[in-house]
Protein backbone atom coordinates (compact mmCIF):
# COMPACT_ATOMS: atom_id res chain seq x y z
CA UNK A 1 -17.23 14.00 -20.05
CA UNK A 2 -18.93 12.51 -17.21
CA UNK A 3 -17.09 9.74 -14.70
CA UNK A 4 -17.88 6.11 -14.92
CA UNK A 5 -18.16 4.66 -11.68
CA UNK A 6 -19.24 0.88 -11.42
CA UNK A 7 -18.31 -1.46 -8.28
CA UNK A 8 -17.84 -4.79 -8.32
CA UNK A 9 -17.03 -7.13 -5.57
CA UNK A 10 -14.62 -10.19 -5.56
CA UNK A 11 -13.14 -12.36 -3.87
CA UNK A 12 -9.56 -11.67 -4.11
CA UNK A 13 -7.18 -8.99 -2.48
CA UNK A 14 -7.49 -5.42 -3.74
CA UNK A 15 -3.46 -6.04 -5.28
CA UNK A 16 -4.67 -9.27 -6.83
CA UNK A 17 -7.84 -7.85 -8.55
CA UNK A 18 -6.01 -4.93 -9.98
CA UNK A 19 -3.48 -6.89 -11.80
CA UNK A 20 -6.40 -9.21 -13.09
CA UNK A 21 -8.39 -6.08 -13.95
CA UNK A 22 -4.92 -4.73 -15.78
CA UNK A 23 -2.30 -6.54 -17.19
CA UNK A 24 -4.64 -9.54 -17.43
CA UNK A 25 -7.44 -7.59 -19.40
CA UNK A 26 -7.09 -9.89 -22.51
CA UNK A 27 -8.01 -12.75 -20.68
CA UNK A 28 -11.47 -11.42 -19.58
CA UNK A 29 -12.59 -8.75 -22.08
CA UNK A 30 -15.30 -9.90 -23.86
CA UNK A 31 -13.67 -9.50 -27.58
CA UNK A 32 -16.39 -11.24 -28.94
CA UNK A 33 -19.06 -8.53 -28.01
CA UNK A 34 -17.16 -5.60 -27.70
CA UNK A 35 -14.14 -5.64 -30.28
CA UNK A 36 -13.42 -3.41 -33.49
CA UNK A 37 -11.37 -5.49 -35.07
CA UNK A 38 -13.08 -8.41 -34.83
CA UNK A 39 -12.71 -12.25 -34.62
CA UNK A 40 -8.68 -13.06 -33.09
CA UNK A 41 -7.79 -9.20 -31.43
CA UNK A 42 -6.58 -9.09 -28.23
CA UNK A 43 -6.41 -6.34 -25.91
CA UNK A 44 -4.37 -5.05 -23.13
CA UNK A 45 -3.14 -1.58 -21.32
CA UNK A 46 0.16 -0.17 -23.44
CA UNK A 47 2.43 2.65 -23.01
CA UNK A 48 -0.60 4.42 -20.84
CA UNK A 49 -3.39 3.73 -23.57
CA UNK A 50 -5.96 1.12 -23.58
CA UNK A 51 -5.43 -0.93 -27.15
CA UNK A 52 -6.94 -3.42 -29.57
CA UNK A 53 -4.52 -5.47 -31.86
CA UNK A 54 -6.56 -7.10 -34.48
CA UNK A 55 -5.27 -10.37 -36.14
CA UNK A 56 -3.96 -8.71 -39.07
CA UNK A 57 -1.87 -6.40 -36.46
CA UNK A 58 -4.06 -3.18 -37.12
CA UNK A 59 -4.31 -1.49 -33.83
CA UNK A 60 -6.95 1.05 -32.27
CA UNK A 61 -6.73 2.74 -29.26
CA UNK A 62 -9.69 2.93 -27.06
CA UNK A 63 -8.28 5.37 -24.49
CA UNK A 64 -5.77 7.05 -22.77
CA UNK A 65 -5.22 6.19 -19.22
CA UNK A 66 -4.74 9.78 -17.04
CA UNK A 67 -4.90 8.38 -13.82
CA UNK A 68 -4.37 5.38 -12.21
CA UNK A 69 -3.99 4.97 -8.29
CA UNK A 70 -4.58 1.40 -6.54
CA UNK A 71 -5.16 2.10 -2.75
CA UNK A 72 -7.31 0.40 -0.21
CA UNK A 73 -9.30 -0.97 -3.06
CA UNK A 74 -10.34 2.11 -4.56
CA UNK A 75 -9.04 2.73 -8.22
C-alpha cells in the first residue's frame, strides 16, 4: 500500500494540533460525508485502531494505527 502524505498548516503548536487531530477526532470528522454507520456515529482513536460507533453501538474499525511519532511537527 502506498503512503498518504497531506500537509496542512495551522495555527496552533505542533502538541496542540496533534491532540486536536487525535483524541479530538470526533469533533471534526466529517460523519456526515464520510461515515458507515450513518446519521449519530461518532468516531475516535481506540486501543491503537481508528473506530466508528454507530448509534445503535455497532462498531467498525477503519484502521489500525502502526506508528505514531509527534516530533517537531512531523507525524
Amino acid at each position: 500500500m502506498t503512503p498518504l502524505h497531506r500537509q496542512i498548516v495551522v495555527a496552533a503548536t505542533a502538541g496542540r494540533a496533534f491532540a486536536v487531530f487525535t483524541t479530538e477526532i470526533g469533533l471534526w470528522w466529517p460523519l456526515e460525508r464520510f461515515s458507515v454507520g450513518g446519521a449519530g456515529s461518532s468516531v475516535e482513536f481506540k486501543n491503537g485502531r481508528l473506530v466508528e460507533t454507530a448509534a445503535d453501538g455497532d462498531t467498525h474499525e477503519w484502521g489500525e494505527v502502526t506508528a505514531c511519532t509527534a516530533t517537531a511537527g512531523r507525524w
